[in-house]
C-alpha atoms as a PDB file:
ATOM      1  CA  UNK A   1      -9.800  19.255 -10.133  1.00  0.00           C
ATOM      2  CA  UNK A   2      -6.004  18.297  -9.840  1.00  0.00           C
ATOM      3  CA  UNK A   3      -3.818  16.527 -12.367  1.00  0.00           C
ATOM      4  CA  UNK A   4      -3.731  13.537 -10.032  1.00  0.00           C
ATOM      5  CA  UNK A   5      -7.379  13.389  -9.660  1.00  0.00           C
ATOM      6  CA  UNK A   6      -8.452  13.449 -12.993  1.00  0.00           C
ATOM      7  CA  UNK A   7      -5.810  10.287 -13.917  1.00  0.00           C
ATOM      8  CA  UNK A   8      -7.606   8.688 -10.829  1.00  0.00           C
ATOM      9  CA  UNK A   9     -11.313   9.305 -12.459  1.00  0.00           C
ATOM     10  CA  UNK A  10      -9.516   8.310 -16.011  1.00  0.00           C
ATOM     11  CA  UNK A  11      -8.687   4.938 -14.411  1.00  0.00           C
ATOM     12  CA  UNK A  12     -11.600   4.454 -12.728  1.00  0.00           C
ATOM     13  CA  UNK A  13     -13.920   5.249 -15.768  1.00  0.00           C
ATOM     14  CA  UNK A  14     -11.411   3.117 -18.175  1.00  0.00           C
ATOM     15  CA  UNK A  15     -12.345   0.118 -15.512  1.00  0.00           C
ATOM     16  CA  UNK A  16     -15.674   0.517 -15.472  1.00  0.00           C
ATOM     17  CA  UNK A  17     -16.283   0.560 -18.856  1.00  0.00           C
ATOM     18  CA  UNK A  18     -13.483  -1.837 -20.191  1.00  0.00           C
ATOM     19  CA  UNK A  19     -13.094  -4.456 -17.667  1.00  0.00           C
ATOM     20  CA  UNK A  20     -16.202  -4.788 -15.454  1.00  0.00           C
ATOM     21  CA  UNK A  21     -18.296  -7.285 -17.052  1.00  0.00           C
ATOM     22  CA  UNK A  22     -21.532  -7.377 -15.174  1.00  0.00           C
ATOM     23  CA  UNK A  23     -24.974  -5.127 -15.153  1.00  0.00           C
ATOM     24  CA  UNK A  24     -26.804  -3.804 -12.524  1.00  0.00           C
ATOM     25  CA  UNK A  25     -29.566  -3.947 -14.555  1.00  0.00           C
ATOM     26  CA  UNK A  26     -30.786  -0.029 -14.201  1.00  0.00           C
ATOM     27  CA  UNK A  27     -27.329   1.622 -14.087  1.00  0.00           C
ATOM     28  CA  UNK A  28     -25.204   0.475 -17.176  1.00  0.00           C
ATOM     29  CA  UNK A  29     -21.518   0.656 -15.817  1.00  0.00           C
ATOM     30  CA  UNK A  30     -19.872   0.762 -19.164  1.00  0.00           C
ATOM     31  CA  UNK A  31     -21.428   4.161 -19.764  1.00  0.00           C
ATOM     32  CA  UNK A  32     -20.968   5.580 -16.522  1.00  0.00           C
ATOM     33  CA  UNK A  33     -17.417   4.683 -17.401  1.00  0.00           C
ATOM     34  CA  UNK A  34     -16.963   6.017 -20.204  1.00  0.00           C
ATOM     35  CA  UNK A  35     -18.478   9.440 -18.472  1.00  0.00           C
ATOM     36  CA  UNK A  36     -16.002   9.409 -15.952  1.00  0.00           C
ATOM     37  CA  UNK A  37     -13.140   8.999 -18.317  1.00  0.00           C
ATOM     38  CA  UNK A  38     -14.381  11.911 -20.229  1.00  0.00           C
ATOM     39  CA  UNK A  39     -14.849  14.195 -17.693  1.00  0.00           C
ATOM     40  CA  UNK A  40     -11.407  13.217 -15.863  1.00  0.00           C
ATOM     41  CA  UNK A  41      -9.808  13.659 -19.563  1.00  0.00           C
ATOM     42  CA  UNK A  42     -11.284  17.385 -19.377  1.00  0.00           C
ATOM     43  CA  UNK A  43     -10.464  17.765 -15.837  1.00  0.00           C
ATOM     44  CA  UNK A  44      -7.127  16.781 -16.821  1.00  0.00           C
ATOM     45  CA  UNK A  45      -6.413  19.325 -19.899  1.00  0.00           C
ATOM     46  CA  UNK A  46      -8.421  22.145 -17.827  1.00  0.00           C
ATOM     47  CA  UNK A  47      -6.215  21.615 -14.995  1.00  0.00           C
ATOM     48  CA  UNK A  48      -2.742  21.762 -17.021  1.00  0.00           C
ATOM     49  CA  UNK A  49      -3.998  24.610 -18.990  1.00  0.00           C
ATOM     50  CA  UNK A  50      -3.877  26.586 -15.692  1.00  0.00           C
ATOM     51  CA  UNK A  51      -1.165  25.532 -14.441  1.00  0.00           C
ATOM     52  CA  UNK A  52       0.564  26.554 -17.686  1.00  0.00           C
ATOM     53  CA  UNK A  53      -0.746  30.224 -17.376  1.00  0.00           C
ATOM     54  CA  UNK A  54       2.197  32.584 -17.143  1.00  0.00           C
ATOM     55  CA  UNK A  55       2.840  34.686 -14.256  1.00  0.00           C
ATOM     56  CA  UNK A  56       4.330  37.952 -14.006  1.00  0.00           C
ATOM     57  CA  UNK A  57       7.941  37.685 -12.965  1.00  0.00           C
ATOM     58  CA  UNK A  58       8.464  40.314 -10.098  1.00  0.00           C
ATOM     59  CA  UNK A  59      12.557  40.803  -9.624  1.00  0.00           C
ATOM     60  CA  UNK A  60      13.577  42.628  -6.669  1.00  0.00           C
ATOM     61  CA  UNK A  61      14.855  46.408  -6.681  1.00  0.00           C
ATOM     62  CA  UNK A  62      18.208  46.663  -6.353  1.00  0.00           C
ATOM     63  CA  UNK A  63      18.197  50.122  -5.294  1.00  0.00           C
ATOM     64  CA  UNK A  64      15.945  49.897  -1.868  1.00  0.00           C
ATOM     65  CA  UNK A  65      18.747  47.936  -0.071  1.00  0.00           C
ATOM     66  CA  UNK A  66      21.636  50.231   1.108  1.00  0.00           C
ATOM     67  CA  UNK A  67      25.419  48.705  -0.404  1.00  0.00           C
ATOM     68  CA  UNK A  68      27.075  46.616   2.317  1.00  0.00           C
ATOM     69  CA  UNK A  69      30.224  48.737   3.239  1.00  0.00           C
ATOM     70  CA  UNK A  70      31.656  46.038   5.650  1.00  0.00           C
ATOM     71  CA  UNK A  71      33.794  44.329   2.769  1.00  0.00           C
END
């Protein structure tokens, strides 16, 4: 899950359960809200843990190229 998709289910679950005030009757919407907030909240720290992860810095040799005797 991207950063930009977990703020999207974050929105959508903070909708659902803050602002949409009717039941379906069998499916209450403020939990299923509240679900999808969680889960896009964890989706969210899960995805910018990775993208924090450090990776090896690989600097080129200087020695494979021949000097450039033209100058």
């Amino acid at each position: 899950m991207r950063i930009g998709s977990s703020i999207g289910m974050i929105a959508v679950g903070l909708i659902l359960a803050l602002a949409v005030p009717f039941d379906l009757g069998t499916i209450n919407l403020q939990l299923v809200g509240w679900i999808l907030a969680v889960v896009g909240v964890l989706g969210l720290v899960a995805s910018i843990a990775l993208a924090r992860q450090r990776r090896p810095v690989v600097t080129p040799r200087q020695d494979v190229y021949p000097p450039d005797e033209r100058y």
